[in-house]
PDB file of N, CA and C in Angstrom:
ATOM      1  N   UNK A   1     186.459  65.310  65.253  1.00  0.00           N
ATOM      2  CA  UNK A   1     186.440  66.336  66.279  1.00  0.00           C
ATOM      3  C   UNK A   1     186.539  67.708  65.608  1.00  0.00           C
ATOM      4  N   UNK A   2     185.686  68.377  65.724  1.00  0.00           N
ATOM      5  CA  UNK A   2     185.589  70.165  65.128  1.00  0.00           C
ATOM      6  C   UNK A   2     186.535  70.918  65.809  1.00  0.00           C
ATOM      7  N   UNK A   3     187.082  71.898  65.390  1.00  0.00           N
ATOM      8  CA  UNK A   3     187.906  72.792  66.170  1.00  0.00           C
ATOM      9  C   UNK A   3     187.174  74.037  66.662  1.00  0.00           C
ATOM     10  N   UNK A   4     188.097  73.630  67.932  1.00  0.00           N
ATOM     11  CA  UNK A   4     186.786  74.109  68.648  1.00  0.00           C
ATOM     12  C   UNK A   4     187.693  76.101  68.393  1.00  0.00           C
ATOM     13  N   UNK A   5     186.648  77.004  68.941  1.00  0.00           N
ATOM     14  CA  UNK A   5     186.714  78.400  68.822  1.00  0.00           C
ATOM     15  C   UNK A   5     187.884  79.005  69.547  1.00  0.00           C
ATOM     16  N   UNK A   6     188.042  78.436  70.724  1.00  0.00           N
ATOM     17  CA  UNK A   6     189.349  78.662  71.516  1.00  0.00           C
ATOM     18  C   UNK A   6     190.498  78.550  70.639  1.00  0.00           C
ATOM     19  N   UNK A   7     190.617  77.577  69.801  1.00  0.00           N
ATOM     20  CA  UNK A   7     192.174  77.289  69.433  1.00  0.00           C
ATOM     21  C   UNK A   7     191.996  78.153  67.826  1.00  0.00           C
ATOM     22  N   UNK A   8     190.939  78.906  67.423  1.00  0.00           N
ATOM     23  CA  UNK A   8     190.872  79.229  66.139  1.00  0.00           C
ATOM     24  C   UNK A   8     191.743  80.443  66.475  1.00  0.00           C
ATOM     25  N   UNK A   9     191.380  81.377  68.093  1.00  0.00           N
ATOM     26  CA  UNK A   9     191.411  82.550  68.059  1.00  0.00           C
ATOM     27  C   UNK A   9     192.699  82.262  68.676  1.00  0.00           C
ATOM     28  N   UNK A  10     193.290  81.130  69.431  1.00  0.00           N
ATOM     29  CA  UNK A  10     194.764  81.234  69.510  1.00  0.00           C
ATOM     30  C   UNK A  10     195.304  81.327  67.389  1.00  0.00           C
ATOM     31  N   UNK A  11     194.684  80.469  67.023  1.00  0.00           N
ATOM     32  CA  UNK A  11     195.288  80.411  65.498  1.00  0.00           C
ATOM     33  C   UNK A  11     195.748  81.656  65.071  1.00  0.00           C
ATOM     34  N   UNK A  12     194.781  82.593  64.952  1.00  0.00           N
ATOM     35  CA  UNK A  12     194.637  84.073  64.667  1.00  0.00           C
ATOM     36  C   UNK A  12     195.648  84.895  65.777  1.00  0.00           C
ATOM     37  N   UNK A  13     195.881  84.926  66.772  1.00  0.00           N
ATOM     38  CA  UNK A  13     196.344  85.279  67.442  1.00  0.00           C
ATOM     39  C   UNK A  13     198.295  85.257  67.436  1.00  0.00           C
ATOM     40  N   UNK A  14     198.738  84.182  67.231  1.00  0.00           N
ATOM     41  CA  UNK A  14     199.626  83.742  66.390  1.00  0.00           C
ATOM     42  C   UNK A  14     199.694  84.683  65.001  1.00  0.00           C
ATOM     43  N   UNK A  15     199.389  84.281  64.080  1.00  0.00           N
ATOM     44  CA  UNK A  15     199.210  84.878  62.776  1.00  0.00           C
ATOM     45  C   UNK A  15     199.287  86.110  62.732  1.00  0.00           C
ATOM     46  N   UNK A  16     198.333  87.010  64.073  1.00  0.00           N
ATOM     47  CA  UNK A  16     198.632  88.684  63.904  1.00  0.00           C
ATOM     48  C   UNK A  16     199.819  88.991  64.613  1.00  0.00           C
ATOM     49  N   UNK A  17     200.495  88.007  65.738  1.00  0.00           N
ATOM     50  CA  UNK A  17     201.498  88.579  65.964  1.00  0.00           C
ATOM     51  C   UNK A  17     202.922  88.016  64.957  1.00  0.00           C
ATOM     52  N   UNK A  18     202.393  86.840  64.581  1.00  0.00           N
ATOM     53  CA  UNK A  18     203.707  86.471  63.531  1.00  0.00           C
ATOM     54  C   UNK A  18     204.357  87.844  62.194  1.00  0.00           C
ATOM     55  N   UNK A  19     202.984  88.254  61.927  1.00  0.00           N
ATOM     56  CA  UNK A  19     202.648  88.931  61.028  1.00  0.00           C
ATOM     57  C   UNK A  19     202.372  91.043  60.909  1.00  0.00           C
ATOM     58  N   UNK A  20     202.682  91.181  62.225  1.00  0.00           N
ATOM     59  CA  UNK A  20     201.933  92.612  62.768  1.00  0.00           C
ATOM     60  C   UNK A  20     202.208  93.690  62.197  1.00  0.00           C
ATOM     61  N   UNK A  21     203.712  93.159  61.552  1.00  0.00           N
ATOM     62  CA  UNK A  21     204.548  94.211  60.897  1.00  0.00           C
ATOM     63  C   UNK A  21     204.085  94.288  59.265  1.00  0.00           C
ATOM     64  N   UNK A  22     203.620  93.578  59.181  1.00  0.00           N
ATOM     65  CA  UNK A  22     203.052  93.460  57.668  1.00  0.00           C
ATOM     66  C   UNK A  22     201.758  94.058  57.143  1.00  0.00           C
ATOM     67  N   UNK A  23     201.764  94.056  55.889  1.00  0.00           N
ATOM     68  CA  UNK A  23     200.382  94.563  56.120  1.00  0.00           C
ATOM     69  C   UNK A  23     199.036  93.119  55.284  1.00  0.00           C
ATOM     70  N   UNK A  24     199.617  92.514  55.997  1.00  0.00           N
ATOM     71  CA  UNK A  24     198.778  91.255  56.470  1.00  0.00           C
ATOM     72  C   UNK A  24     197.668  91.022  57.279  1.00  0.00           C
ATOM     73  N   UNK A  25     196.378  91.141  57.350  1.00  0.00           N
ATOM     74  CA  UNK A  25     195.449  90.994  58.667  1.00  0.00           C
ATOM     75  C   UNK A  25     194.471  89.670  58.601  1.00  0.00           C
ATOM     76  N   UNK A  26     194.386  88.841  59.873  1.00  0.00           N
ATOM     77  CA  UNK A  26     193.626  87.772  59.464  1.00  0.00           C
ATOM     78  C   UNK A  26     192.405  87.329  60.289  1.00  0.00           C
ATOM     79  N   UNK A  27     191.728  86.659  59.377  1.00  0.00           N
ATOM     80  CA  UNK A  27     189.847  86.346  59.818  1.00  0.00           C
ATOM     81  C   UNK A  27     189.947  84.909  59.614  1.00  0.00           C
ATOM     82  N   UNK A  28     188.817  84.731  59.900  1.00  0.00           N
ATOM     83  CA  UNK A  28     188.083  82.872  59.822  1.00  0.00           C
ATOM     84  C   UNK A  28     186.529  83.140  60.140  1.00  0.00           C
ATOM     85  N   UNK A  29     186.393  81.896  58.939  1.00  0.00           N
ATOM     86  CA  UNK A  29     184.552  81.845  58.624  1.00  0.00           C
ATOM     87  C   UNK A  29     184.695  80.635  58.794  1.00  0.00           C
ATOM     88  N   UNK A  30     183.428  80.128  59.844  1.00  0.00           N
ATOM     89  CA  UNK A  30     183.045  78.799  60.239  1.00  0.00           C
ATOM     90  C   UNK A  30     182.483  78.470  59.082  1.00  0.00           C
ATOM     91  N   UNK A  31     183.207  76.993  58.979  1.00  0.00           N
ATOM     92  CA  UNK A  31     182.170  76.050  57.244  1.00  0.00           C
ATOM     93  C   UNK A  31     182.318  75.211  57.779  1.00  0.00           C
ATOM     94  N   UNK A  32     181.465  74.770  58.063  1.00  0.00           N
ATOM     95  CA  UNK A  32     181.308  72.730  58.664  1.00  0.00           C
ATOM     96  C   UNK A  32     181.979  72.424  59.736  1.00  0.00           C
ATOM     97  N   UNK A  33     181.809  73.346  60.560  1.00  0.00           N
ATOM     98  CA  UNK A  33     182.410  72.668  62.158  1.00  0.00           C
ATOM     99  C   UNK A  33     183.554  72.836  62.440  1.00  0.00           C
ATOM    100  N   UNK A  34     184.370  73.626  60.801  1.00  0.00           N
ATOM    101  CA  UNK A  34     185.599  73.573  60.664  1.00  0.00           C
ATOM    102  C   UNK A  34     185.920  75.389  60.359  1.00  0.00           C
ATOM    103  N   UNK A  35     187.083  75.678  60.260  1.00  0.00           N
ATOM    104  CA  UNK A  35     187.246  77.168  59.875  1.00  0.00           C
ATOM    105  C   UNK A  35     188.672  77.480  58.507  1.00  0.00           C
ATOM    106  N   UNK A  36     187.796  78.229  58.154  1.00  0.00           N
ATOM    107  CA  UNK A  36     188.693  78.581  56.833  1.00  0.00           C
ATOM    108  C   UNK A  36     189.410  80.078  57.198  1.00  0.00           C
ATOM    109  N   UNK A  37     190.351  79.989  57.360  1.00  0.00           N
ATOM    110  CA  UNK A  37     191.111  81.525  57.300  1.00  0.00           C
ATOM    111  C   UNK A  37     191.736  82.002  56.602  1.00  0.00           C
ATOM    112  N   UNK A  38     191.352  83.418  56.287  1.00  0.00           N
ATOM    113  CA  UNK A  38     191.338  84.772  55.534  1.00  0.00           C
ATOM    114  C   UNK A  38     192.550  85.471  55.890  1.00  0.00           C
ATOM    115  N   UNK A  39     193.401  85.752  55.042  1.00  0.00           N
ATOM    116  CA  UNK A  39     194.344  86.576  54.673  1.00  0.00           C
ATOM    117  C   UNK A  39     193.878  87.957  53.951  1.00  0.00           C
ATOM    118  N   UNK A  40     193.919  89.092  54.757  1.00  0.00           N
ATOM    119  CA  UNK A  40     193.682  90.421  53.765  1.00  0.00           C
ATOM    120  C   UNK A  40     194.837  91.000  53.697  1.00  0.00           C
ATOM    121  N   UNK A  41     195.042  91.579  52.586  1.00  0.00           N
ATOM    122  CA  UNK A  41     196.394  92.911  52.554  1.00  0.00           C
ATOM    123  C   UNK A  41     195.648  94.263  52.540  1.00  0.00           C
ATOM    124  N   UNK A  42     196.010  94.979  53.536  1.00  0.00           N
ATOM    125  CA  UNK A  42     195.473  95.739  54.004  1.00  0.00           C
ATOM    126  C   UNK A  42     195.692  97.461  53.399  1.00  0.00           C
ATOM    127  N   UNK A  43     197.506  97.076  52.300  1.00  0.00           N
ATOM    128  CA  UNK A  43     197.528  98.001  51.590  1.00  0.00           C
ATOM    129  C   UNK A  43     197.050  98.407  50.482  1.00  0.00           C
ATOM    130  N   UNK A  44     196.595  97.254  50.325  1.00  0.00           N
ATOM    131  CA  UNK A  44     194.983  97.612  48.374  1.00  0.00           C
ATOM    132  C   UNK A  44     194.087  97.710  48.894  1.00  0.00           C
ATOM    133  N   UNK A  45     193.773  98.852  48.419  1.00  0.00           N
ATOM    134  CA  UNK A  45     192.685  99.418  48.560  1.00  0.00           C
ATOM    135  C   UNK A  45     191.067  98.942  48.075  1.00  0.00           C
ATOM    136  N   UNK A  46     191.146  97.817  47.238  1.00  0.00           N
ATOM    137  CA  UNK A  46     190.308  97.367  46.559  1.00  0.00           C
ATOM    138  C   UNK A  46     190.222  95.671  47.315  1.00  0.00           C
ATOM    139  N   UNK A  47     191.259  95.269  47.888  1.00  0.00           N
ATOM    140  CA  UNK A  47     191.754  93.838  48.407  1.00  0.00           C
ATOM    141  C   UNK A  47     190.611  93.521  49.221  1.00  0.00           C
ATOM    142  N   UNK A  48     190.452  92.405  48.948  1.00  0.00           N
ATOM    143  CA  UNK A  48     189.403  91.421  49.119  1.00  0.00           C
ATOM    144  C   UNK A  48     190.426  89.887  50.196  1.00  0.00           C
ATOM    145  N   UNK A  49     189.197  89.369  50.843  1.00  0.00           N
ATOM    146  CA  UNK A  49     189.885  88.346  51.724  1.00  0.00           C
ATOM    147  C   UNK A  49     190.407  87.555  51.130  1.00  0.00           C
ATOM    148  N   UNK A  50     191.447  86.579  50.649  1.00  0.00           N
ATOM    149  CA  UNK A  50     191.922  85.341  50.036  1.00  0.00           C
ATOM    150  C   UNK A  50     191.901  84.156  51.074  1.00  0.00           C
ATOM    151  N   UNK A  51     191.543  83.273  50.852  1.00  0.00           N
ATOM    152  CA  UNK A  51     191.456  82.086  51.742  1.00  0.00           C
ATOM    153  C   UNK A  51     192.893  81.687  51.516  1.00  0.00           C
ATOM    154  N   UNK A  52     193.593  81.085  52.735  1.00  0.00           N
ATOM    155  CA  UNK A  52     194.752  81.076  52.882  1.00  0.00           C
ATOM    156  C   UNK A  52     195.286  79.585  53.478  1.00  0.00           C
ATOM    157  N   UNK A  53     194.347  79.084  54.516  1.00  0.00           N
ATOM    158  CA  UNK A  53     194.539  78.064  55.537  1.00  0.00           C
ATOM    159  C   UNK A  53     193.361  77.855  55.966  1.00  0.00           C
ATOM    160  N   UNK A  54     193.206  76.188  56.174  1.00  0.00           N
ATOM    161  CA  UNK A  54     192.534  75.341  56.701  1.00  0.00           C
ATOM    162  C   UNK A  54     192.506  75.566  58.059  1.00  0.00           C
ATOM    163  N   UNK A  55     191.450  75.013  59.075  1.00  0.00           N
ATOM    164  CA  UNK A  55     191.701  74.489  60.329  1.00  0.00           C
ATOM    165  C   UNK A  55     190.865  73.858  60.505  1.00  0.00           C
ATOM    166  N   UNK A  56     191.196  72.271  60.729  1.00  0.00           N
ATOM    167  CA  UNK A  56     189.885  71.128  60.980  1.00  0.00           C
ATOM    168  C   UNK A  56     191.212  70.692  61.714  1.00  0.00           C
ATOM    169  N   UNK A  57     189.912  69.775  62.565  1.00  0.00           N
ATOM    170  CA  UNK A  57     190.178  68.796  63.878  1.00  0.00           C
ATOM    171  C   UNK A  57     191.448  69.459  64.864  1.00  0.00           C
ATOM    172  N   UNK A  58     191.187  70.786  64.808  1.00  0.00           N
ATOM    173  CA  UNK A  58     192.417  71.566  65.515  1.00  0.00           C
ATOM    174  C   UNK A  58     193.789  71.278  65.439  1.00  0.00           C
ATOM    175  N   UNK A  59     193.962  71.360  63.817  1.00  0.00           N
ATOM    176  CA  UNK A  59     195.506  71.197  63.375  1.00  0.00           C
ATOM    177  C   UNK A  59     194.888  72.013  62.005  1.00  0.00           C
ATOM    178  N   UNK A  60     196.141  72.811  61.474  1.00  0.00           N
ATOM    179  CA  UNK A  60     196.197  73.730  60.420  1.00  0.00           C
ATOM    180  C   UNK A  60     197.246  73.459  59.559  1.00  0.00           C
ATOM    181  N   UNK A  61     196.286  73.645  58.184  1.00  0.00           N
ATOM    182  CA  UNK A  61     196.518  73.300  57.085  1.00  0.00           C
ATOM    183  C   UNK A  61     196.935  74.338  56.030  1.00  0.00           C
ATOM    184  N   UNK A  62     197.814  73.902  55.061  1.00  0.00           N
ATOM    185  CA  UNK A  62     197.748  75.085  53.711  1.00  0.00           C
ATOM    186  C   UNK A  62     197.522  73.945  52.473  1.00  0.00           C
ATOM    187  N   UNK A  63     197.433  74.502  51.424  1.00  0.00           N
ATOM    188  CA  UNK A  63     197.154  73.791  50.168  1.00  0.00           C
ATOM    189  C   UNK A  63     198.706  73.708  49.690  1.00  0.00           C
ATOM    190  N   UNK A  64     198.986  72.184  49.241  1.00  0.00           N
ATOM    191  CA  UNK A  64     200.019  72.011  48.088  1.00  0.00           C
ATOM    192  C   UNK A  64     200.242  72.885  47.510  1.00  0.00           C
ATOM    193  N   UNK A  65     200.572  74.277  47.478  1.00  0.00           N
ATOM    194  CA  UNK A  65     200.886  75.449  46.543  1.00  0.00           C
ATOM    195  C   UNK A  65     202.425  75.055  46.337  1.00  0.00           C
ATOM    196  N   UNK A  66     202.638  75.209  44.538  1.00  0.00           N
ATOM    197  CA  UNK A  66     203.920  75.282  43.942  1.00  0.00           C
ATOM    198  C   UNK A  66     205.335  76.036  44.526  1.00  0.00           C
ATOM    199  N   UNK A  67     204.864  77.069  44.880  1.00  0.00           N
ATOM    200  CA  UNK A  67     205.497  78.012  45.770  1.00  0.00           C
ATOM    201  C   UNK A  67     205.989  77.597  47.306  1.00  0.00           C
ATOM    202  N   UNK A  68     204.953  76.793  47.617  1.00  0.00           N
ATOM    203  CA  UNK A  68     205.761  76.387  48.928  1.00  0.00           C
ATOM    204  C   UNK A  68     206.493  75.143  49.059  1.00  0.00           C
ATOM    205  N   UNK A  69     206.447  74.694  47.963  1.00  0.00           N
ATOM    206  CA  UNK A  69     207.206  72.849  48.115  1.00  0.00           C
ATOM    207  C   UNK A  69     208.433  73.557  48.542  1.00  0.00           C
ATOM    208  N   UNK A  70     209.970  74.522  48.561  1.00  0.00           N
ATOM    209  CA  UNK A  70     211.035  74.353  48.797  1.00  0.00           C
ATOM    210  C   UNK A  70     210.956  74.645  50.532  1.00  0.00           C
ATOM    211  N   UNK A  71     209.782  75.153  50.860  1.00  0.00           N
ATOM    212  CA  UNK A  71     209.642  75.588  51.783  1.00  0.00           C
ATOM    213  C   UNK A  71     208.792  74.660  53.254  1.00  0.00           C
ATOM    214  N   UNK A  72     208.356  73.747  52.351  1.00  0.00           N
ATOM    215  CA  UNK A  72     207.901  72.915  53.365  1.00  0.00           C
ATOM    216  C   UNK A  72     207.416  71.374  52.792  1.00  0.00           C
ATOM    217  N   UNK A  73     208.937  71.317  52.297  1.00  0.00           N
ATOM    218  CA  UNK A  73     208.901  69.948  50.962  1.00  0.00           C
ATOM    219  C   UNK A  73     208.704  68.253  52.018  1.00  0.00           C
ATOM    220  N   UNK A  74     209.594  68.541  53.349  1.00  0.00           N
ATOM    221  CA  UNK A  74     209.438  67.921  54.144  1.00  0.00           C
ATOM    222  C   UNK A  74     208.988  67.482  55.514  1.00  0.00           C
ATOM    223  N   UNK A  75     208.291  68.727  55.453  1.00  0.00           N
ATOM    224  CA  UNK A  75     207.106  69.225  56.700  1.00  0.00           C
ATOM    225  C   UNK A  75     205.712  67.790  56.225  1.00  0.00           C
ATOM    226  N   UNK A  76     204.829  67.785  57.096  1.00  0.00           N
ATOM    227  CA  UNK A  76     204.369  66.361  57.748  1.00  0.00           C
ATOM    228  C   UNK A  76     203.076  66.647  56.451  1.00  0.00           C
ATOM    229  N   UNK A  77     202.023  65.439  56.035  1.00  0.00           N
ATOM    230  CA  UNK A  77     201.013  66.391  55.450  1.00  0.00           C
ATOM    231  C   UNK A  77     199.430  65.200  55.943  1.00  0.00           C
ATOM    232  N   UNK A  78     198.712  65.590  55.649  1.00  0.00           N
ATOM    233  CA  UNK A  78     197.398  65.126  55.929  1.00  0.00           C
ATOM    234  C   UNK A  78     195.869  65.481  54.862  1.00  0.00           C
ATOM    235  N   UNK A  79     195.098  64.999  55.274  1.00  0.00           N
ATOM    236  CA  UNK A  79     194.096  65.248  54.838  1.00  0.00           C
ATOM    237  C   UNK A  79     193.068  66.133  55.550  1.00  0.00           C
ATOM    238  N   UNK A  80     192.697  67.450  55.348  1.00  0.00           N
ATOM    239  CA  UNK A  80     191.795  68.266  56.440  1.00  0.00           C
ATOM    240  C   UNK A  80     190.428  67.829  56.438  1.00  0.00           C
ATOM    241  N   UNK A  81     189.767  66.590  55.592  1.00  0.00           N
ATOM    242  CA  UNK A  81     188.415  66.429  55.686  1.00  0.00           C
ATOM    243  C   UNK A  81     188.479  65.217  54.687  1.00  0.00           C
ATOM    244  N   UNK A  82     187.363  64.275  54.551  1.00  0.00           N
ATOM    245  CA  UNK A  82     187.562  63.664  54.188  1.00  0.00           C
ATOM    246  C   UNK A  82     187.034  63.979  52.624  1.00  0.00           C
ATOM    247  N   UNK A  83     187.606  63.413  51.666  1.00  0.00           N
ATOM    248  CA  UNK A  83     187.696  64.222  49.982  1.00  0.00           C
ATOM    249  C   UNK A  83     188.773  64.985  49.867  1.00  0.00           C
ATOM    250  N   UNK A  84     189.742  65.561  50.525  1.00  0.00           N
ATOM    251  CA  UNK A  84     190.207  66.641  50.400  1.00  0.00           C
ATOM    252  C   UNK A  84     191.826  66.172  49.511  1.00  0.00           C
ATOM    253  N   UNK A  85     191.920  67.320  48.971  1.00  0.00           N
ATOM    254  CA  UNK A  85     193.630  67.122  48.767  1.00  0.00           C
ATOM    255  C   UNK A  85     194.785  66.979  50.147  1.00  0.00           C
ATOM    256  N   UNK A  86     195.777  66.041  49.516  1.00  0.00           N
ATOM    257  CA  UNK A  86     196.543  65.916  50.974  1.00  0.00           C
ATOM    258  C   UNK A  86     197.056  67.700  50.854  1.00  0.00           C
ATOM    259  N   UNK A  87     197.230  68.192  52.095  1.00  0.00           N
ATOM    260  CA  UNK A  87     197.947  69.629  52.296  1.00  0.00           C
ATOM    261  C   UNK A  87     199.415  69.073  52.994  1.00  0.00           C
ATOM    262  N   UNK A  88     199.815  70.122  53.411  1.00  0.00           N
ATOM    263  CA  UNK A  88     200.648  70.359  54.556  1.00  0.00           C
ATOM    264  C   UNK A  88     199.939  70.362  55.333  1.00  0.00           C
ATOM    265  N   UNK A  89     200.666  70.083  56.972  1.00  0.00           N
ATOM    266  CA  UNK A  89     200.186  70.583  57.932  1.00  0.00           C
ATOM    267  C   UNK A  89     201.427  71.436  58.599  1.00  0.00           C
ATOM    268  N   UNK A  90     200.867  72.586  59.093  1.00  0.00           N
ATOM    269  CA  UNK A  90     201.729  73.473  60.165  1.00  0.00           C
ATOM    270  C   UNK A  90     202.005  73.524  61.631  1.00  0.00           C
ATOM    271  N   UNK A  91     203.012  74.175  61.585  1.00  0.00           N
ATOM    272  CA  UNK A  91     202.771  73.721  63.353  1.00  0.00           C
ATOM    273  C   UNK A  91     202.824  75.344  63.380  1.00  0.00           C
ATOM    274  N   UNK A  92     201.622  75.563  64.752  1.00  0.00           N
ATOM    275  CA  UNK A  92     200.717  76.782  65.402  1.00  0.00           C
ATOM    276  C   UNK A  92     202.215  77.245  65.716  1.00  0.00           C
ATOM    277  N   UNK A  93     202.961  76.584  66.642  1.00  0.00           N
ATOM    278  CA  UNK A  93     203.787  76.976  67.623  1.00  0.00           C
ATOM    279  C   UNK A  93     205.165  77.951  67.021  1.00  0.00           C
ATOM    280  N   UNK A  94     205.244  77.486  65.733  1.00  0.00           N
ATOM    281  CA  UNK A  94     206.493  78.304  65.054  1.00  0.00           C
ATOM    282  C   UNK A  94     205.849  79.621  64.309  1.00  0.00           C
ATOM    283  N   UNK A  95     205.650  80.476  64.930  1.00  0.00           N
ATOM    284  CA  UNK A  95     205.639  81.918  64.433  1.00  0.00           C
ATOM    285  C   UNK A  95     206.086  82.335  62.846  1.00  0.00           C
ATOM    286  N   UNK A  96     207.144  81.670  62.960  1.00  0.00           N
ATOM    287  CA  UNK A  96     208.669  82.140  61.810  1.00  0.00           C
ATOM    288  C   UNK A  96     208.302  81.121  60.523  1.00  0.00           C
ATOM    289  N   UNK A  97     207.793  79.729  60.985  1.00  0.00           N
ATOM    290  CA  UNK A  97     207.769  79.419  59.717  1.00  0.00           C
ATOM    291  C   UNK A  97     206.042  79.964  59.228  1.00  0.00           C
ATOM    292  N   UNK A  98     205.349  80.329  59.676  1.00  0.00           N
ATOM    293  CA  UNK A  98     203.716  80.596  59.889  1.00  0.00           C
ATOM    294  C   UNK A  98     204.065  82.205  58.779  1.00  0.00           C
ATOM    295  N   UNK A  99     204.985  82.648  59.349  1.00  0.00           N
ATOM    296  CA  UNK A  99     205.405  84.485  58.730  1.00  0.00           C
ATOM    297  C   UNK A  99     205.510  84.265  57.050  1.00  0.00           C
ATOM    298  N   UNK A 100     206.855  82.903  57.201  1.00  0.00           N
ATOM    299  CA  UNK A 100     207.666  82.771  55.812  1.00  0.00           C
ATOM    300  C   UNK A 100     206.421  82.133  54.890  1.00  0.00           C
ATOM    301  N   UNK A 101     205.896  80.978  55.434  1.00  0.00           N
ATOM    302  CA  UNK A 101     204.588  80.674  54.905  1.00  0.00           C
ATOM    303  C   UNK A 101     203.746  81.711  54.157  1.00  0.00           C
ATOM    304  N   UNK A 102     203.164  82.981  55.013  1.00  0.00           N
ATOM    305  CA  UNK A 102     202.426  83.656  54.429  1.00  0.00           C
ATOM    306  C   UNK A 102     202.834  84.540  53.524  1.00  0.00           C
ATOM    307  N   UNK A 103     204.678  85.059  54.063  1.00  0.00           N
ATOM    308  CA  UNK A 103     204.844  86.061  53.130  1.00  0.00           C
ATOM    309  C   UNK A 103     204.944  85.474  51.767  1.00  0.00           C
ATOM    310  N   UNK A 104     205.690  84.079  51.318  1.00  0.00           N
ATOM    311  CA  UNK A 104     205.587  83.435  50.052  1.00  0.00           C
ATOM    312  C   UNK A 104     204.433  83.215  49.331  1.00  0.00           C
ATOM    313  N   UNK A 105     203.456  82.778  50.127  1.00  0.00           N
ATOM    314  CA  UNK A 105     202.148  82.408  49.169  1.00  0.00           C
ATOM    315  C   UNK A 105     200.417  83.399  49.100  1.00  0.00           C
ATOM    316  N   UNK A 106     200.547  84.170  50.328  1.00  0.00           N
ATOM    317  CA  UNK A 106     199.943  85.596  49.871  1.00  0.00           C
ATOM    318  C   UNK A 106     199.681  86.341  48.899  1.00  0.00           C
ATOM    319  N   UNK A 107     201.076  87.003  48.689  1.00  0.00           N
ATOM    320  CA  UNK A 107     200.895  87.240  47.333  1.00  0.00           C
ATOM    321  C   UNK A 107     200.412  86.791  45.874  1.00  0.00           C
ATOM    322  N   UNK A 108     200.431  85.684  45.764  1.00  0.00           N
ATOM    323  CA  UNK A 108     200.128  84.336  44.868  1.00  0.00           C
ATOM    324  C   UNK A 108     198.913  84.106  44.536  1.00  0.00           C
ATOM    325  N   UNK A 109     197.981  84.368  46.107  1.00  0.00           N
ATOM    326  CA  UNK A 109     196.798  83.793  45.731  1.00  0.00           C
ATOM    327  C   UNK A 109     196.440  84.587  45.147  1.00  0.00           C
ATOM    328  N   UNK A 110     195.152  83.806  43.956  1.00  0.00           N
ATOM    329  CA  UNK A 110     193.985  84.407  43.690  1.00  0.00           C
ATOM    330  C   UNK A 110     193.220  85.493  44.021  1.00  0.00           C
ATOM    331  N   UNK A 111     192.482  86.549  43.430  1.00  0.00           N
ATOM    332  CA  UNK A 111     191.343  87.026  44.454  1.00  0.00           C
ATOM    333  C   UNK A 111     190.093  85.757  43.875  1.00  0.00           C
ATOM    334  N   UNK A 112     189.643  86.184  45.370  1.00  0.00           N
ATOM    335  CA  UNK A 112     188.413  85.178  45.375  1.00  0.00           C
ATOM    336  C   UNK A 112     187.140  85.480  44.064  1.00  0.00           C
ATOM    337  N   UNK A 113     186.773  84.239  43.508  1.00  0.00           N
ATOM    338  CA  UNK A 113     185.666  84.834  42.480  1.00  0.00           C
ATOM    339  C   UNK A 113     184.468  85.325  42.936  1.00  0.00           C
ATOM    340  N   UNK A 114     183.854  86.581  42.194  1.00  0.00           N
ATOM    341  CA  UNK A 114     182.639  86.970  43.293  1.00  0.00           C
ATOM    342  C   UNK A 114     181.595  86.307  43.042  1.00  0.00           C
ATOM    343  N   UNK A 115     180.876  86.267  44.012  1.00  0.00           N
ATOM    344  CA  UNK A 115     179.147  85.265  44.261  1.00  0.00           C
ATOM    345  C   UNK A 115     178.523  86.131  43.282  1.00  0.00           C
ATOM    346  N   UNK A 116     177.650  84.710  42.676  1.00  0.00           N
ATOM    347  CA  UNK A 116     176.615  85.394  41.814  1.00  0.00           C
ATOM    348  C   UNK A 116     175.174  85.819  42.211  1.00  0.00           C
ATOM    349  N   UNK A 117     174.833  86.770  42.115  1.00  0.00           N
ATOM    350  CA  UNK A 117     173.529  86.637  42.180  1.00  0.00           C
ATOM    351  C   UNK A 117     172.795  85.920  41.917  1.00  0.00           C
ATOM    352  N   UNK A 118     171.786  85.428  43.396  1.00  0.00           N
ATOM    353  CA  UNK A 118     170.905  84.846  43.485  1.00  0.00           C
ATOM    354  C   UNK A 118     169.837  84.715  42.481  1.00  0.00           C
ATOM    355  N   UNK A 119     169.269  84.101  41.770  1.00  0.00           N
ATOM    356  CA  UNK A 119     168.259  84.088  41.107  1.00  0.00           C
ATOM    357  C   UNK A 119     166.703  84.223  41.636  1.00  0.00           C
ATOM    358  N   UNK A 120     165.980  85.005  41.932  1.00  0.00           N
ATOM    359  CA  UNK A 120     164.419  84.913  42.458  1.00  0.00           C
ATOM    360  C   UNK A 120     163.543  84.734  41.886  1.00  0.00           C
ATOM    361  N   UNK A 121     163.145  83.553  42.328  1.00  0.00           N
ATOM    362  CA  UNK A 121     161.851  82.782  41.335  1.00  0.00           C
ATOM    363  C   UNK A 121     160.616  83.278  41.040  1.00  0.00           C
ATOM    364  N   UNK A 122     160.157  83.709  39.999  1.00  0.00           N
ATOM    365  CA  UNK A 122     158.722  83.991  39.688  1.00  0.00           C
ATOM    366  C   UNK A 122     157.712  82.863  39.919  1.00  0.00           C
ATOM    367  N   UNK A 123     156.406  84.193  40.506  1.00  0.00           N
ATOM    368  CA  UNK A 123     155.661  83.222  40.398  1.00  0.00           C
ATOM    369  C   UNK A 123     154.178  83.301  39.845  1.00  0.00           C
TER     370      UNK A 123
END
């Protein structure tokens, strides 16, 4: 079952108010029926989106990050697709742990690597 658009923009909706005070802002790009959401910090000036959280089959996910095992060592976990690493799963409904979540592993991530240019074939 895909998640459907309604519960992405409750997802987001959640997240900006968990988060409003921060300078945290968040997006989602449809990939396979499913949505990946974007964490920006809004105070770098140069800051780029970091992928942050899963959402397939309308339950939300984070990645096994090192940083969050004390934090959600015994929170429930799953698979968001099939291949995938087991994650966590979150629950939408707690604001507070959704906040502590982001403020710990935000910072952490990566910036995303940039796309390469396309190659155009001669002919």
């Amino acid at each position: 079952m895909a998640t459907s658009e309604g519960f992405k923009d409750f997802v987001l909706e959640i997240l900006d108010s968990a988060l409003h005070d921060t300078q945290y802002r968040f997006s989602a790009k449809k990939m396979f029926g499913e949505y990946c959401i974007y964490v920006l910090e809004t105070s770098c000036l140069e800051a780029l989106p970091k992928p942050i959280f899963l959402l397939c089959d309308e339950t939300l996910f984070v990645k096994q990050h090192a940083v969050l095992k004390p934090l959600l060592d015994s929170s429930p976990k799953g698979f968001p697709y099939q291949g995938a690493k087991e994650s966590y799963i979150l629950d939408v409904d707690s604001a507070e742990l959704l906040r502590e979540v982001t403020l710990v592993l935000a910072p952490t991530l990566p910036l995303p690597k940039p796309k390469k240019a396309k190659k155009t074939s001669k002919k």
